[in-house]
C-alpha atoms as a PDB file:
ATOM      1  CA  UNK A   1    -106.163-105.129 -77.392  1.00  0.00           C
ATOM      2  CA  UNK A   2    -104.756-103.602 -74.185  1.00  0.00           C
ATOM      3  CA  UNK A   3    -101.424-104.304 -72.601  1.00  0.00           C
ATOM      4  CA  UNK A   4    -103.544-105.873 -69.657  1.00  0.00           C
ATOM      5  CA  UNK A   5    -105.521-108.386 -71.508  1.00  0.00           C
ATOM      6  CA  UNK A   6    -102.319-109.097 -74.155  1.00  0.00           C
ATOM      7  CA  UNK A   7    -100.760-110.335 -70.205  1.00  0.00           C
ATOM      8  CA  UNK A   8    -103.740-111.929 -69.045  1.00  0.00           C
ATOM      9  CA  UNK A   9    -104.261-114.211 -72.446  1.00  0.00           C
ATOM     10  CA  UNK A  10    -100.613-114.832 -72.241  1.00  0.00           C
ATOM     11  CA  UNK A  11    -100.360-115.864 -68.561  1.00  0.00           C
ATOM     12  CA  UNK A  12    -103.420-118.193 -69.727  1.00  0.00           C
ATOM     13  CA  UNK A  13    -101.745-119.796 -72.555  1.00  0.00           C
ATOM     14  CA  UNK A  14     -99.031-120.646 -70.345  1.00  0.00           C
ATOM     15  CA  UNK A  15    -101.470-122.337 -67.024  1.00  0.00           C
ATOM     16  CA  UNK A  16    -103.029-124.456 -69.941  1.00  0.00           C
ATOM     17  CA  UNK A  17     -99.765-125.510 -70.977  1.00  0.00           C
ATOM     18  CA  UNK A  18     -98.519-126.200 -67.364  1.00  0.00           C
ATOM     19  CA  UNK A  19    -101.671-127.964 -66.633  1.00  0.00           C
ATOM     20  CA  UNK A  20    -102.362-130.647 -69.607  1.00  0.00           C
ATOM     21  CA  UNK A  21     -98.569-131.003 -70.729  1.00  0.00           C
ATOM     22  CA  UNK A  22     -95.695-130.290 -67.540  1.00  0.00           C
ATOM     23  CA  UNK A  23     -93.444-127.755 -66.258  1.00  0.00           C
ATOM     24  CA  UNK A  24     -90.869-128.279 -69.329  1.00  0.00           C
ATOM     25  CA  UNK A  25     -93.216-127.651 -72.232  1.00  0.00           C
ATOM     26  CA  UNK A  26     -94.461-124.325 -70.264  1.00  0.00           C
ATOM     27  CA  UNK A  27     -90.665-123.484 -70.422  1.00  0.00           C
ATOM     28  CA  UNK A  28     -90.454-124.141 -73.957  1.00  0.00           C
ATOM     29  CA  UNK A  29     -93.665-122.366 -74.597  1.00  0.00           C
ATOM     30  CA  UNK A  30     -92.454-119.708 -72.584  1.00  0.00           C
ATOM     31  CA  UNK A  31     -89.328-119.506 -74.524  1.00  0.00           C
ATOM     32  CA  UNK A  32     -90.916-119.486 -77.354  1.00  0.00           C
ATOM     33  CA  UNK A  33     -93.074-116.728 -76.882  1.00  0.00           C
ATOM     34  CA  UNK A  34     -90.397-114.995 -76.028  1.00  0.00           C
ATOM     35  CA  UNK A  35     -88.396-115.856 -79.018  1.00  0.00           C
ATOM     36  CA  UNK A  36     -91.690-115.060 -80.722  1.00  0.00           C
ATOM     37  CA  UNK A  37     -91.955-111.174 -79.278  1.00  0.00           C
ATOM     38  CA  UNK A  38     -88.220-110.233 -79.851  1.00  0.00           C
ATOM     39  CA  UNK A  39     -88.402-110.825 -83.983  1.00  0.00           C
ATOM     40  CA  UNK A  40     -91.288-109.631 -84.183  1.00  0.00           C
ATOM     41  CA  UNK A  41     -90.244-106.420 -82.833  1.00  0.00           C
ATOM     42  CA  UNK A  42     -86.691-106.266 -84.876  1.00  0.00           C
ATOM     43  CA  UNK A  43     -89.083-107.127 -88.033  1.00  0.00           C
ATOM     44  CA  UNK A  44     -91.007-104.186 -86.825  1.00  0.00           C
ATOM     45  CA  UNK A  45     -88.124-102.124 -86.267  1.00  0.00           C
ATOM     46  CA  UNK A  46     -89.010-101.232 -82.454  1.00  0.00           C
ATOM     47  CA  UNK A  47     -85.667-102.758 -81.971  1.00  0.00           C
ATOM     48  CA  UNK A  48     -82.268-101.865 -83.725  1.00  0.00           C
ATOM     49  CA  UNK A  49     -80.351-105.572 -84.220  1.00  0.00           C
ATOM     50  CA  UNK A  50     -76.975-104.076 -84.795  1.00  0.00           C
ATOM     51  CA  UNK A  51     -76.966-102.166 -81.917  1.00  0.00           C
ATOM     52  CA  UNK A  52     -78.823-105.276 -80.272  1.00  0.00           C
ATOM     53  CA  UNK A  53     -75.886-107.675 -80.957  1.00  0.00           C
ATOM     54  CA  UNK A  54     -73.272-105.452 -79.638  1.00  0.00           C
ATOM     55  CA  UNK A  55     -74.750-105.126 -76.669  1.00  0.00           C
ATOM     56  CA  UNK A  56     -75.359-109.114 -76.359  1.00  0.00           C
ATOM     57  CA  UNK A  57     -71.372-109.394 -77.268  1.00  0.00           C
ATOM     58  CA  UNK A  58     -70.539-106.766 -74.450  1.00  0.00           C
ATOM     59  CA  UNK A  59     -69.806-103.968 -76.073  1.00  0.00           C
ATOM     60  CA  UNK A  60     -70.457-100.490 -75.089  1.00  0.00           C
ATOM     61  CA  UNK A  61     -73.266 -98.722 -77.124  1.00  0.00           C
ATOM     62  CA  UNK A  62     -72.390 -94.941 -76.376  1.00  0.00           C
ATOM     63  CA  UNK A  63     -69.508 -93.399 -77.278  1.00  0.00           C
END
C-alpha cells in the first residue's frame, strides 16, 4: 500500500468517526492512531526508545 492511500484510508476512518459519533471520539480515535503508529514503530525498531525518552525529558541527544 502506498503512503498516499495509507493517508487517504486514514483521513477516512477519521470523517466516519466525526460523522456517526462527534468531534471527541475523532480525537480519541485520532489519538489513538497515533498512539497506535509510534509502538508500532519502536516494536519495529524504526525508532530508538532510549534515545526517544531523553529527548521527551529534555535532554540533549548529541554530545
Amino acid at each position: 500500500m502506498t503512503t498516499a492511500r495509507f493517508g487517504l484510508l486514514v483521513g477516512a476512518v477519521l470523517a466516519v468517526v466525526w460523522a456517526a459519533l462527534g468531534f471527541w471520539a475523532f480525537v480519541g480515535v485520532a489519538v489513538a492512531m497515533l498512539v497506535g503508529w509510534l509502538v508500532g514503530r519502536l516494536v519495529s525498531g524504526d525508532i530508538d526508545g532510549a534515545r526517544l525518552i531523553d529527548t521527551l525529558r529534555g535532554r540533549r541527544s548529541s554530545s
